[in-house]
Protein backbone atom coordinates (compact mmCIF):
# COMPACT_ATOMS: atom_id res chain seq x y z
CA UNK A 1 97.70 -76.87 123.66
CA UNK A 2 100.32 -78.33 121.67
CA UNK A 3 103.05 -80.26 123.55
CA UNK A 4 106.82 -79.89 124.97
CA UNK A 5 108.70 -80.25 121.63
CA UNK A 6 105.78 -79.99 119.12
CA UNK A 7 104.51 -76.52 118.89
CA UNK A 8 101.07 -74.96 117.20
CA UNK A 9 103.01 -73.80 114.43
CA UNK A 10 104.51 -77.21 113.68
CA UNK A 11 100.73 -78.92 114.54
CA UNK A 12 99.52 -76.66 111.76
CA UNK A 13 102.41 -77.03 109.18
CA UNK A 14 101.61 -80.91 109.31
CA UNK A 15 97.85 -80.36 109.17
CA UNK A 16 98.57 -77.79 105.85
CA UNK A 17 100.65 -80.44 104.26
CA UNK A 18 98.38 -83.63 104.86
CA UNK A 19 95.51 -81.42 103.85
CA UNK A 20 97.69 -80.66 100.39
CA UNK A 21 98.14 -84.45 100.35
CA UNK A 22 94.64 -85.49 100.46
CA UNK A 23 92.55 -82.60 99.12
CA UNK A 24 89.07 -81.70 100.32
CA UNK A 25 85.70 -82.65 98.17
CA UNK A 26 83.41 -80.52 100.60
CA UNK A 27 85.92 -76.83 99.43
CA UNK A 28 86.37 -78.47 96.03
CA UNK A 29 90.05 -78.77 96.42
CA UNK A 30 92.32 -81.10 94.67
CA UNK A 31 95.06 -83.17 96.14
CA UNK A 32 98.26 -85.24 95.27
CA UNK A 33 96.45 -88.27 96.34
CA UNK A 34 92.76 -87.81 95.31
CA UNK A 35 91.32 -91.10 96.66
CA UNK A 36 87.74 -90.57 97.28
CA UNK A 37 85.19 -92.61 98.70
CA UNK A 38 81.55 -92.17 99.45
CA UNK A 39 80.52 -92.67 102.95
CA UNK A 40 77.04 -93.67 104.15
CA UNK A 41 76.07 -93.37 107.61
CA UNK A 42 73.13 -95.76 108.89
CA UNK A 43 69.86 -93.89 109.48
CA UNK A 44 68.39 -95.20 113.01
CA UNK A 45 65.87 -93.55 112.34
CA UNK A 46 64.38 -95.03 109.34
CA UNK A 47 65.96 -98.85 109.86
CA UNK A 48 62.80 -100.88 111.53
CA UNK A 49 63.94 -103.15 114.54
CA UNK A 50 62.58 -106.40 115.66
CA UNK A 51 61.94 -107.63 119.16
CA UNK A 52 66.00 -108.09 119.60
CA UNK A 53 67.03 -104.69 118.41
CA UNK A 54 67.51 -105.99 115.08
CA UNK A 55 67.47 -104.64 111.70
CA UNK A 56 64.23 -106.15 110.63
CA UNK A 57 64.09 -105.91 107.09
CA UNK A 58 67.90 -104.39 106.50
CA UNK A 59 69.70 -100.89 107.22
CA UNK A 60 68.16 -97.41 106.21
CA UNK A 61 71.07 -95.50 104.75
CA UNK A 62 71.44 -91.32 105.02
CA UNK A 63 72.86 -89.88 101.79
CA UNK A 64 76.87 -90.46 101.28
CA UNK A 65 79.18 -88.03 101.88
CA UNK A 66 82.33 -87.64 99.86
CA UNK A 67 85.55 -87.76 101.73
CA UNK A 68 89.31 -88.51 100.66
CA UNK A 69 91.23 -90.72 102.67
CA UNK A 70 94.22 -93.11 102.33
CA UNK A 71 93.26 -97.07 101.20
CA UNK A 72 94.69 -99.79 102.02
CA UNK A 73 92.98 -102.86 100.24
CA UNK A 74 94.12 -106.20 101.00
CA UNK A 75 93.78 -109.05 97.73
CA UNK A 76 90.88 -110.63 97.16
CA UNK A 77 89.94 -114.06 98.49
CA UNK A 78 87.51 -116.12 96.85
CA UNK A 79 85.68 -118.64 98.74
CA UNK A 80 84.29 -121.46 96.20
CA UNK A 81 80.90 -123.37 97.18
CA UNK A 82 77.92 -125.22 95.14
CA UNK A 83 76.46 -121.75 94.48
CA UNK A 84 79.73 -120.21 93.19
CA UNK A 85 82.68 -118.01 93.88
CA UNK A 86 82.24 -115.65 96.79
CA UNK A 87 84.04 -112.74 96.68
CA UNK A 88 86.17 -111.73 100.23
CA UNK A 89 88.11 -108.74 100.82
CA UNK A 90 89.67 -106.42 103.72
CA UNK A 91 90.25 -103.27 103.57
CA UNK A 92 91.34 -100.28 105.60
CA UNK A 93 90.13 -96.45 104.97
CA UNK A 94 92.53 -93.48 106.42
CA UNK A 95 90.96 -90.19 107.31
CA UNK A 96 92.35 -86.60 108.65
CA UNK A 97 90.59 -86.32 111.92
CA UNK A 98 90.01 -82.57 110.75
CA UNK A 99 87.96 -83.10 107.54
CA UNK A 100 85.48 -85.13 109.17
CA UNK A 101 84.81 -82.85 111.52
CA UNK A 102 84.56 -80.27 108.98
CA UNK A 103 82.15 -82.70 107.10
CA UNK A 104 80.06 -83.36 109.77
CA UNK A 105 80.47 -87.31 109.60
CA UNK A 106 81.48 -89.35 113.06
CA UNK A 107 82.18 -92.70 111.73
CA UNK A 108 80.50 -95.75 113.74
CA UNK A 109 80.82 -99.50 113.15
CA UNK A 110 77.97 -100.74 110.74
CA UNK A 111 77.99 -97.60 108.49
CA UNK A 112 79.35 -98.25 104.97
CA UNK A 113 82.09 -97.15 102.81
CA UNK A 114 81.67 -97.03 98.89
CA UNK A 115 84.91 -97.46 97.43
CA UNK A 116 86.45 -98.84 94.01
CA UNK A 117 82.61 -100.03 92.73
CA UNK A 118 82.71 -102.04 95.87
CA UNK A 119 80.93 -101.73 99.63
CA UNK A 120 82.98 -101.96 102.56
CA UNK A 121 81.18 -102.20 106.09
CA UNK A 122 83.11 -100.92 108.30
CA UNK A 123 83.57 -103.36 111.69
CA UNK A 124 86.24 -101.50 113.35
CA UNK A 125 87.42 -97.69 114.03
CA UNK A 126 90.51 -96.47 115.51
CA UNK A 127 91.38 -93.12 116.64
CA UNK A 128 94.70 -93.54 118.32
CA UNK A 129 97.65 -91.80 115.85
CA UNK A 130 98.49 -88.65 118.19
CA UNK A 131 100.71 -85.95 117.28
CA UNK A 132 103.86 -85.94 119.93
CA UNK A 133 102.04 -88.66 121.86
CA UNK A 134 99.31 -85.64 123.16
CA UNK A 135 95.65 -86.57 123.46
CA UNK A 136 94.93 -83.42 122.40
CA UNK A 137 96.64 -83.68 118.95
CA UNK A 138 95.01 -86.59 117.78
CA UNK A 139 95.22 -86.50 114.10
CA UNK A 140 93.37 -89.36 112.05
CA UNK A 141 90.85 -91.76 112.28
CA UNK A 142 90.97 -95.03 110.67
CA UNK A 143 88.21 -97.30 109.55
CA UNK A 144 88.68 -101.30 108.69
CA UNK A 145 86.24 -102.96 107.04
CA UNK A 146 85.03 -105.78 104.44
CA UNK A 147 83.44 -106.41 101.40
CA UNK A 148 79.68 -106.69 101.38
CA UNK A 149 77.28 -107.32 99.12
CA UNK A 150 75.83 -103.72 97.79
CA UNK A 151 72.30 -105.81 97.73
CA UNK A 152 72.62 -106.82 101.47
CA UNK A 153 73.22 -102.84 102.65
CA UNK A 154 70.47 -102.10 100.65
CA UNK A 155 72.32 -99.56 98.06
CA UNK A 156 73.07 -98.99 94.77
CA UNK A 157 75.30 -96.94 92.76
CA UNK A 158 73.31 -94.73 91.32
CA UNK A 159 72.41 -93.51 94.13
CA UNK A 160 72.97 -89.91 94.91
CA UNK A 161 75.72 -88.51 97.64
């Protein structure tokens, strides 16, 4: 149900045009913007815990899933110690609401984003951009997260998606 001033006709006009915008992987669709990333979601089910709850010997990983999305990538920061420069940076990933539901992917904090031959664990997730300020329209989710080592998540990049 759309809301006083914005219709289902206008809801679906801005969903056609941000869909244009962004393009789809999963239909093989092109976009203007064509940023993809690859997005692995952390397999409970194969990640061993210790007495705490802990990922004992590191996160299990299911295969990625391709997505586009919006980036927003902060500069890097390098932190300098006796065993060299560390590499530090932010970043934030923006997704239609829509095409993650179409791709069957529910982001959660933990689960890691592959973008730009880089990592990012993601470490927070907000869903609060609604169309006409209706709870029912809400439109995108978007994921921040940080740099992390690919050897600490446990993946590579030749690994398949």
């Amino acid at each position: 149900m759309a809301g006083r001033f914005i219709r289902s006709r206008d809801k679906d006009f801005f969903d056609t045009v941000n869909k244009e915008l962004l393009g789809n992987p999963q239909s093989n669709k092109d976009g203007i913007i064509n940023q993809e990333v690859i997005a692995y979601k952390v397999s409970v089910y194969e990640t061993e815990t210790n007495l705490y709850g802990e990922a004992a010997a590191g996160k299990r990983y299911q295969n990625g899933v391709k997505l586009t999305c919006l980036v927003t990538a902060e500069d890097f920061d390098f932190d300098t110690s006796e065993f060299g420069p560390d590499a530090n940076q932010n970043a934030s990933f923006a997704f239609l609401r829509q095409q993650l539901i179409d791709a069957d992917f529910v982001p959660d904090i933990g689960d890691v984003i592959e973008w730009n031959y880089a990592f990012f664990e993601i470490n927070n997730i907000n869903e609060n951009q609604l169309l006409g300020g209706m709870v029912d329209n809400n439109h995108s989710v978007i994921c921040s997260g940080f740099l992390t080592d690919p050897t600490a998540v446990g993946l590579n990049r030749n690994r398949g998606y």
